[in-house]
Each structure stands twice: as structure tokens, then as C-alpha cells.
Protein backbone atom coordinates (compact mmCIF):
# COMPACT_ATOMS: atom_id res chain seq x y z
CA UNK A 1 -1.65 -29.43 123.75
CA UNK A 2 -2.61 -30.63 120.57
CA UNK A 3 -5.97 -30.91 118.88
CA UNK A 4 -5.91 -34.91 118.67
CA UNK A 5 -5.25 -35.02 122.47
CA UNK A 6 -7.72 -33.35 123.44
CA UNK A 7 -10.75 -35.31 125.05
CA UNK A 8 -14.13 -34.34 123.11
CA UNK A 9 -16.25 -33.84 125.93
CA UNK A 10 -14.13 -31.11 127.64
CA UNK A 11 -13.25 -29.16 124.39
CA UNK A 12 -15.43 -27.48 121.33
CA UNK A 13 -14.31 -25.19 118.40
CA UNK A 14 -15.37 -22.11 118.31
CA UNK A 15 -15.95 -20.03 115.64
CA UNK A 16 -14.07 -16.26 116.17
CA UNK A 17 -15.04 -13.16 114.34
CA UNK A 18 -11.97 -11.09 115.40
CA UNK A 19 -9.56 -11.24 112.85
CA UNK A 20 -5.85 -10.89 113.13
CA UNK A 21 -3.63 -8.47 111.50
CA UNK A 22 -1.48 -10.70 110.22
CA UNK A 23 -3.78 -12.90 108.71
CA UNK A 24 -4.98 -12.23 104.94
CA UNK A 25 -8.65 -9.79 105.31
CA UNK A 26 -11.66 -12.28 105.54
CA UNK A 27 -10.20 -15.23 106.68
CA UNK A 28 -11.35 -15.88 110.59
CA UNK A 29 -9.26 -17.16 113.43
CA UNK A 30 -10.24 -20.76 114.58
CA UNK A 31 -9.38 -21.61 118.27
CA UNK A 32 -10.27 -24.23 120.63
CA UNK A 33 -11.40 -23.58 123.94
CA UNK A 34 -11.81 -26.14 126.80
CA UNK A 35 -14.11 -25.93 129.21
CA UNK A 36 -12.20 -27.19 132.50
CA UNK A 37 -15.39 -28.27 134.25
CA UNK A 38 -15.94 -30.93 131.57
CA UNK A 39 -19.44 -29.20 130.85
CA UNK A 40 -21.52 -28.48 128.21
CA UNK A 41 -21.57 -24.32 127.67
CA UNK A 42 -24.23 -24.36 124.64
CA UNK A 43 -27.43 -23.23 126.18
CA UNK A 44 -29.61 -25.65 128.35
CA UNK A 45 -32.31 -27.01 126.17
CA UNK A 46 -34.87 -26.47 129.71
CA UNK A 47 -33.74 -23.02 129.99
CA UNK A 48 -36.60 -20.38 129.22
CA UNK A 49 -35.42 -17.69 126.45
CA UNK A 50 -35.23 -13.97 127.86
CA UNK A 51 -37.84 -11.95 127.37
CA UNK A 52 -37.10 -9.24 124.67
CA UNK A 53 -39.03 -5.92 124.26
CA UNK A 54 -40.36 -7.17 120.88
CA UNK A 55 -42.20 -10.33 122.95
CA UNK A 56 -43.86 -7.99 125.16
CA UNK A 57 -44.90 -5.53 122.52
CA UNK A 58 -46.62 -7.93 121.01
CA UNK A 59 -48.65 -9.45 123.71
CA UNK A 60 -49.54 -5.68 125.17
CA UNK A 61 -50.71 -4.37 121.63
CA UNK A 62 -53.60 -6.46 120.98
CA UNK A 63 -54.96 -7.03 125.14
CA UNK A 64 -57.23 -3.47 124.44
CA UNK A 65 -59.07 -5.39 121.81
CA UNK A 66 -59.07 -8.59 123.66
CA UNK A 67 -60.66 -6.61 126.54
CA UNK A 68 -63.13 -5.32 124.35
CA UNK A 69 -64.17 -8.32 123.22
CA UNK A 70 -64.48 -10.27 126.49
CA UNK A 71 -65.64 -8.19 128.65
CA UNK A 72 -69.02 -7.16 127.12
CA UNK A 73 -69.71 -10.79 127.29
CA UNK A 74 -68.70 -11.34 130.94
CA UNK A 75 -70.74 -8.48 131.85
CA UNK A 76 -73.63 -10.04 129.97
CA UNK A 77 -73.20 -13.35 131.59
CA UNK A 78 -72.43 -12.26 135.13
CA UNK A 79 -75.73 -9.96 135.04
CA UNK A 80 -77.95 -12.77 133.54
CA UNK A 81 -76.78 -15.07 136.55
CA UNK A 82 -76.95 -12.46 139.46
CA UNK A 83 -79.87 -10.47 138.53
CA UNK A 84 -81.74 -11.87 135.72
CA UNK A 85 -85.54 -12.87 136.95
CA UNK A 86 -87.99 -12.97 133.92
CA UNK A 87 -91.63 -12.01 134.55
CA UNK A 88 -94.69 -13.46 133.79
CA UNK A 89 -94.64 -11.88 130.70
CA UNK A 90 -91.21 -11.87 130.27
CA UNK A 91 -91.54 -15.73 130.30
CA UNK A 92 -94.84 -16.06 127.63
CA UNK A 93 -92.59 -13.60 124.89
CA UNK A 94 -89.32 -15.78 125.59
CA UNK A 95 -91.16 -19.10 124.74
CA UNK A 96 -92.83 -17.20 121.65
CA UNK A 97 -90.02 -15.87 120.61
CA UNK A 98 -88.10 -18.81 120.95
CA UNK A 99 -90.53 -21.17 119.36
CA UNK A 100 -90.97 -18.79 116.46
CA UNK A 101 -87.38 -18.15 115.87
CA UNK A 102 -86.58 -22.31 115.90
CA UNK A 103 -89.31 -22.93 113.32
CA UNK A 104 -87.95 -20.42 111.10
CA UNK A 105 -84.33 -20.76 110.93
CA UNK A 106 -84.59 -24.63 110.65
CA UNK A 107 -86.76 -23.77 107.79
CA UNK A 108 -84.63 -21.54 106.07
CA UNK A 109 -81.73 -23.34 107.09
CA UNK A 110 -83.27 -26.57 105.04
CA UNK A 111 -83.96 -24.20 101.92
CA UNK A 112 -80.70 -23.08 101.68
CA UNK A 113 -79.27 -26.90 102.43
CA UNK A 114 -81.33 -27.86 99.65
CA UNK A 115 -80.63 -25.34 97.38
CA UNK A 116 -77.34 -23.95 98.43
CA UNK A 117 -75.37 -27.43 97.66
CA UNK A 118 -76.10 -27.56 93.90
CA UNK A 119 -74.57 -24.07 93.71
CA UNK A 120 -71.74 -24.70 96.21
CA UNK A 121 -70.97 -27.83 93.77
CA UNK A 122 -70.92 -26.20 90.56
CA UNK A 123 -68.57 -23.26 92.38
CA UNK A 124 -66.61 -25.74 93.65
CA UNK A 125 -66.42 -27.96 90.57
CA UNK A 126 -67.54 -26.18 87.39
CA UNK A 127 -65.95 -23.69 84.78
CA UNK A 128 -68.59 -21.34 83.22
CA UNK A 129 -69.20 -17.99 81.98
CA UNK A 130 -70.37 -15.52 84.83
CA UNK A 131 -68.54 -17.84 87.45
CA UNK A 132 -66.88 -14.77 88.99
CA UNK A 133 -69.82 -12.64 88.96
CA UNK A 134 -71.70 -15.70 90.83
CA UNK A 135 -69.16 -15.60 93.26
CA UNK A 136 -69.74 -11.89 93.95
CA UNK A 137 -73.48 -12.22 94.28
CA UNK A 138 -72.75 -15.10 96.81
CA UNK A 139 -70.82 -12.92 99.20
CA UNK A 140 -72.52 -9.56 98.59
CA UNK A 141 -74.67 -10.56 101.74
CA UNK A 142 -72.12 -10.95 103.32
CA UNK A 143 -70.75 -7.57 103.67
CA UNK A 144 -74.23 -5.28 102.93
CA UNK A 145 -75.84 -3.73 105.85
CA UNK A 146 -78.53 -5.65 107.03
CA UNK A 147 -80.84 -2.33 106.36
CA UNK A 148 -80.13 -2.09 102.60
CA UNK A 149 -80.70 -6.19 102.21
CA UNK A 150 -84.27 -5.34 104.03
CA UNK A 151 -85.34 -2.45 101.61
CA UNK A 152 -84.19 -4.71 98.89
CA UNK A 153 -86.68 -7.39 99.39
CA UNK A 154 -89.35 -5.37 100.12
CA UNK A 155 -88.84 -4.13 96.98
CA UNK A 156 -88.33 -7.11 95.18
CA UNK A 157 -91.04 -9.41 97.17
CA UNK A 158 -93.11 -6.92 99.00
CA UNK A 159 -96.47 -5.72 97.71
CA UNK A 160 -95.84 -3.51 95.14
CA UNK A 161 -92.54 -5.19 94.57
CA UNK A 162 -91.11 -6.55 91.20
CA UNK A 163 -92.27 -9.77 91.92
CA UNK A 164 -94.57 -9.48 94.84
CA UNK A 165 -97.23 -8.09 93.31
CA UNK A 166 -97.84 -10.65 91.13
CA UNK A 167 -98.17 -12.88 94.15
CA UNK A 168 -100.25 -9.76 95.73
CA UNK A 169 -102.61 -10.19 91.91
CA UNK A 170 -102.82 -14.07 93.33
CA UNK A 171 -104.04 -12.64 97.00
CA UNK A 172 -100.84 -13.67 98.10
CA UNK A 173 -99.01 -11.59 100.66
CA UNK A 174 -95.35 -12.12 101.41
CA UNK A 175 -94.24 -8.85 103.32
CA UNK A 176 -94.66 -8.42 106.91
CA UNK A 177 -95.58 -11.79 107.55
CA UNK A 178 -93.81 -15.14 108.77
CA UNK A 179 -92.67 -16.10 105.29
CA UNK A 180 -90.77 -12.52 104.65
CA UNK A 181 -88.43 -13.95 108.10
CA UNK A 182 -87.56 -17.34 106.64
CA UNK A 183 -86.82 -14.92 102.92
CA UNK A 184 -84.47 -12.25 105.36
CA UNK A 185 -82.86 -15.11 107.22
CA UNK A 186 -82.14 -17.28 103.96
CA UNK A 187 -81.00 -14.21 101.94
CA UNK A 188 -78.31 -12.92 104.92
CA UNK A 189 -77.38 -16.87 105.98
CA UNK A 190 -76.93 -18.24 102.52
CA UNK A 191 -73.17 -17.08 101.98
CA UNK A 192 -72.25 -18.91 105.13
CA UNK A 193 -73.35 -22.47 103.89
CA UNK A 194 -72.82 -22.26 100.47
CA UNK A 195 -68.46 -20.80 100.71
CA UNK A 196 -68.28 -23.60 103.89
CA UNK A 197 -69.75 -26.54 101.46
CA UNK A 198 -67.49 -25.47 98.18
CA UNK A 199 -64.42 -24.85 99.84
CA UNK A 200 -65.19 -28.08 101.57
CA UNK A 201 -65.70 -29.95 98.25
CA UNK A 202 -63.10 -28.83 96.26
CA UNK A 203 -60.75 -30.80 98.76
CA UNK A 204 -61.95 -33.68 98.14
CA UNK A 205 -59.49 -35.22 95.34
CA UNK A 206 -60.77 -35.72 91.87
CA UNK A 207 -58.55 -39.00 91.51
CA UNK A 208 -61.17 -40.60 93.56
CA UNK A 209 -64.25 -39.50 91.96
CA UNK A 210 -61.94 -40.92 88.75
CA UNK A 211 -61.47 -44.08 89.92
CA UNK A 212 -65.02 -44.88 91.07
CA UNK A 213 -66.25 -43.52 87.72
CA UNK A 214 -63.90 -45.85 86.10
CA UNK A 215 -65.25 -48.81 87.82
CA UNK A 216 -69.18 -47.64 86.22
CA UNK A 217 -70.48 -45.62 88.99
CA UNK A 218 -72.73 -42.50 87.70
CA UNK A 219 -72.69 -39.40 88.56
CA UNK A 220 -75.11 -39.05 91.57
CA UNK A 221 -73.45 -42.87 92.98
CA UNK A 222 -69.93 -41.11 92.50
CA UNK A 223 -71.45 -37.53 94.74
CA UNK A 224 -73.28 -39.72 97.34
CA UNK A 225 -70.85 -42.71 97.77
CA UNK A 226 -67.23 -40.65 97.40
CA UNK A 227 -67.76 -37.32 97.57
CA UNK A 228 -70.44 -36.35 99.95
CA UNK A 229 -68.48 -38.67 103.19
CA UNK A 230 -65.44 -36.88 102.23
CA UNK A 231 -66.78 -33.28 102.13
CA UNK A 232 -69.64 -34.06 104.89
CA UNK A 233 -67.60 -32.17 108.02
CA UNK A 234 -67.34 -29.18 105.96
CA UNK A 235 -70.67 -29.31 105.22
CA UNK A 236 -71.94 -30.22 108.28
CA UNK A 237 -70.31 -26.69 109.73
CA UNK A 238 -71.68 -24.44 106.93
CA UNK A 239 -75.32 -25.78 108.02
CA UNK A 240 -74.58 -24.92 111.77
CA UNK A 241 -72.77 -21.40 110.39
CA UNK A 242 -76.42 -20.52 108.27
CA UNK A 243 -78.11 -21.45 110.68
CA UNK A 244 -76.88 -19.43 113.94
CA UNK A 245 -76.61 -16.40 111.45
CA UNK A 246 -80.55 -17.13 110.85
CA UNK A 247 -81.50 -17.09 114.33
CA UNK A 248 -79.42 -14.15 114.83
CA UNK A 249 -80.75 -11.81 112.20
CA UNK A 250 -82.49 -8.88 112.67
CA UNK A 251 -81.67 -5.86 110.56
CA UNK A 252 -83.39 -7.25 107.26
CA UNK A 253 -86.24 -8.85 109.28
CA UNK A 254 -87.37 -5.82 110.62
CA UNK A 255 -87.29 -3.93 107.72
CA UNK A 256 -89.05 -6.61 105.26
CA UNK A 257 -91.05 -8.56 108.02
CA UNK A 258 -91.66 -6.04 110.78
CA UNK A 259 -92.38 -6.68 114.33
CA UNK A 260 -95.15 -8.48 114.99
CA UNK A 261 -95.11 -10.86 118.11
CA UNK A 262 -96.42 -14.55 117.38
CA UNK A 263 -95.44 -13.68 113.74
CA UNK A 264 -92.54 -11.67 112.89
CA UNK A 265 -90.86 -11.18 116.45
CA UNK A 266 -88.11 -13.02 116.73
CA UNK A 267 -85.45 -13.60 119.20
CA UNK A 268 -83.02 -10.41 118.61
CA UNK A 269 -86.00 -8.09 118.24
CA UNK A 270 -88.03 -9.75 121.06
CA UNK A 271 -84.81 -8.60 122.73
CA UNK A 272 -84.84 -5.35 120.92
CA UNK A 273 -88.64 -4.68 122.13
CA UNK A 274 -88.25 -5.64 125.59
CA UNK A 275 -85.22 -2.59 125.95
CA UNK A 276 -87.38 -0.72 124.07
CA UNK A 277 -90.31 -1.72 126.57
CA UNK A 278 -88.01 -0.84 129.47
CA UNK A 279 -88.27 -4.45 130.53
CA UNK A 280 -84.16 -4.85 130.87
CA UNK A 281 -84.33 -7.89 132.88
CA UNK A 282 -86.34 -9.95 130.32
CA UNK A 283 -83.70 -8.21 127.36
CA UNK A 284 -80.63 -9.35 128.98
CA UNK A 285 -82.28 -12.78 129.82
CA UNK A 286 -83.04 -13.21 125.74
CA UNK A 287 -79.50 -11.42 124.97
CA UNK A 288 -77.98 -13.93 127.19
CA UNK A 289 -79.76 -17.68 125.60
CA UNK A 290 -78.89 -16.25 122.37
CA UNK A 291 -75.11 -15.52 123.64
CA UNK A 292 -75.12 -19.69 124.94
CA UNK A 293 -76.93 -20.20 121.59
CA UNK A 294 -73.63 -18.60 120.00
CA UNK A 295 -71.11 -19.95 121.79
CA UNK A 296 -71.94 -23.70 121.67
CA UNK A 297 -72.24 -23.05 117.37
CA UNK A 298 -68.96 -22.10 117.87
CA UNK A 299 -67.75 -24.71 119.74
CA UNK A 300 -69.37 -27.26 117.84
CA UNK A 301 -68.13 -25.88 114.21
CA UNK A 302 -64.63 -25.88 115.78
CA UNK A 303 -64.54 -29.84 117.30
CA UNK A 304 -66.08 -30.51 113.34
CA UNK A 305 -62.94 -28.84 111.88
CA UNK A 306 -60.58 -30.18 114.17
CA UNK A 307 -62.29 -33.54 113.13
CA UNK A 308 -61.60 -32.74 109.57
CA UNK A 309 -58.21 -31.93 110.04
CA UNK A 310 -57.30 -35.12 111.68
């Protein structure tokens, strides 16, 4: 049968390795071969690939660390449901707690809004001697134990600090009091705003801060009219990223604020007091409204970023 008889959908070519003896090395055979059914024999495009040791390697190697991760927050939920039951005095330290821990971190989260965006812009936007050692002060917080941030402002703003005792000379006291938790949660929450807001601003395209300067709009008209829309998701998540870090700080607090309830006590060391205390029912209660706290950031700094993306 010849090659021009035959119909096209009941024959294919097929590539063959094998290679004869007769022909010259590295030239391969060609052949036809017809299917007598008629049918297709490349795979089904339905058809579900077999599984190969490689595949389930890789989903067996990371499910320890998965485990680790969920479970310790099941358990936490499921034991805040089933046998959580706050006391009388479990309820007056939650709503203290609470109260005090809101006031503060909105607080400090509005400092570092205010002051955080200038710098994010000028990282995001500027050229300048010291840029790169900025940008390591910026995310040293980041990464330094929450004990050695807490003996560093003491030192630097508690009484006989290098600049608290000045304010101590004015009968000002800043250590061990409110104001030292709003310092400890805008020191440790800072980084989280201020990398969020510049990486969000350097995507916004210069060509369009060019045009609208072109057509006589300053500086500030050009950062609130162009800019600001454009890089506002991004922004919007580092302020809810500062912000849960602030209500969830606790290593520098203690050690530059103390533990004072109605004044430094906030929500993670209420929490820490009450398992301290022995109270275990009102710990897990506080353990578990900071864990919703958590998880609806989350959620809400991920629909933001899917928002952006689209």
C-alpha cells in the first residue's frame, strides 16, 4: 500500500529509534503504522498520568511539617470550643487586656503609617548615600530576638537610658509604662509596613507620574492623585501586617514595659500570666481570640493581594 493511499485517520508516522544495519549510522528508520480500528493511539487527553515515585515523594516529604503546623492550631481551637469557660475574672482581664491591647496597636500602627510612608517612599524611589545601610536597619527587627530589641530600648529610652534620662531630668518617665508598649510594638512592627508600602510603590510606573507632571501637577498632586490609588492595596496590607505583629508582641514589651495589668498587660502576656496563674482555661480562651485575630489578618491581606493582582 502506498503512502498517498492511505486514509489519514487510520494511519500516523512514527518515528523509530532502531536503526538498520544496512542503513548509513544515525540515520533512523521511518515507517507507517495503521491502526486497523480507525482510532486515535496518542494518549487520551481525560486520562489521569500514572503516578511515579517522584510524585509521591514529594507530597510525603513535607506532610510532617504540615502536621506540625496544623495541628497545634486544631488542638487550640477544638479545646477553646469544648472546654473553654472563662471566669469572672477570667472575663474582667480579657476585656482589659483586650481594650488595652486595641488602643495601643492602633496607636502605634498610626505612628508608623505616618512615619513609615515617607521612608518607604524614599526606599522605594530615591538614590542616596547610606541607602543600603537604611535598608539593613529597616529589617534588623525583623530577625532580632524580641529579648535583645527589649534591653535595647530600655537602654536607649528607659531611665537612665541615652535618651531617657533627659526625659527622666523633665519628670518624664517612659519605661514600664503604657507609652514603652506603643515604642516595643512600633519598633518590632515597623519593618512589616514600611518593605509592604515600598515594594508596593516601586510598581507603580514612573511613565505615569511623568505624564501627570508634564501636564503641571506638583509633587504632592502627582503622590496623592497617581501614585497613592495605584500603590494603595499594597499599602493597605502592610498597615494590617504592622498592625497584627503589634497586637501580637510580647518579648520586647515585657522586657521594656513590664507587666502591669490596666497598663502594660497586654493580650499575649495577659495570656502568658494567666498559665503562669494556673488559670489554663482563661489562657487558652485569650490564645484562641488572638489565633481568630490572626487568621482573619491573614485572610484579609491575601483577598487585598489577590485584588492587586487582578
Amino acid at each position: 500500500m502506498s503512502i498517498s493511499a492511505y486514509d489519514a485517520g487510520q494511519a500516523r508516522a512514527e518515528f523509530s529509534t532502531p536503526i538498520d544495519a544496512a542503513q548509513p549510522h544515525g540515520i533512523a528508520d521511518w515507517r507507517v503504522r495503521v491502526d486497523p480500528t480507525g482510532g486515535d493511539r496518542t494518549p487520551q487527553a481525560g486520562k489521569r498520568p500514572r503516578l511515579q515515585w517522584s510524585d509521591l515523594v514529594l507530597w510525603l516529604l513535607p506532610l510532617p511539617l504540615v502536621l506540625l503546623l496544623v495541628l497545634p492550631l486544631v488542638a487550640l481551637g477544638w479545646r477553646a470550643l469544648t472546654d473553654g469557660a472563662l471566669t469572672g475574672e477570667g472575663s474582667a482581664a480579657l476585656r482589659e487586656a483586650m481594650a488595652l491591647t486595641l488602643k495601643t496597636s492602633l496607636l502605634s500602627t498610626a505612628l508608623i503609617v505616618v512615619t513609615g510612608l515617607p521612608l518607604a517612599y524614599l526606599l522605594a524611589r530615591r538614590e542616596f548615600t547610606g541607602r543600603r545601610a537604611l535598608d539593613v536597619v529597616v529589617d534588623l527587627p525583623i530577625v532580632l530576638p524580641p529579648s535583645v530589641a527589649g534591653i535595647a530600648l530600655l537602654l536607649a529610652f528607659g531611665r537612665n537610658g541615652v535618651i531617657g534620662r533627659w526625659f527622666a531630668e523633665a519628670g518624664l518617665t517612659i519605661g514600664f509604662t503604657t507609652a514603652a508598649v506603643v515604642l516595643a510594638q512600633c519598633f518590632v512592627s515597623a519593618p512589616f509596613f514600611v518593605r509592604a508600602s515600598a515594594a508596593s510603590l516601586q510598581r507603580v510606573q514612573q511613565d505615569l507620574e511623568d505624564v501627570a507632571a508634564d501636564l503641571g501637577a506638583s509633587p504632592w498632586a502627582r503622590f496623592r492623585t497617581v501614585t497613592l490609588p495605584i500603590a494603595l492595596p499594597g499599602i493597605l496590607a502592610g498597615v494590617v501586617l504592622a498592625w497584627a505583629r503589634a497586637v501580637g508582641e510580647f518579648g520586647a514589651t515585657i522586657m521594656f514595659a513590664g507587666n502591669f495589668p490596666g497598663v502594660t498587660r497586654t493580650m499575649p502576656l495577659a495570656i502568658y500570666s494567666a498559665y503562669g496563674g494556673g488559670d489554663i482555661a482563661t489562657a487558652v480562651i485569650l490564645a484562641a481570640a488572638l489565633l481568630a485575630a490572626a487568621g482573619l489578618t491573614l485572610g484579609g491581606v491575601r483577598w487585598a493581594a489577590g485584588r492587586e493582582q487582578r
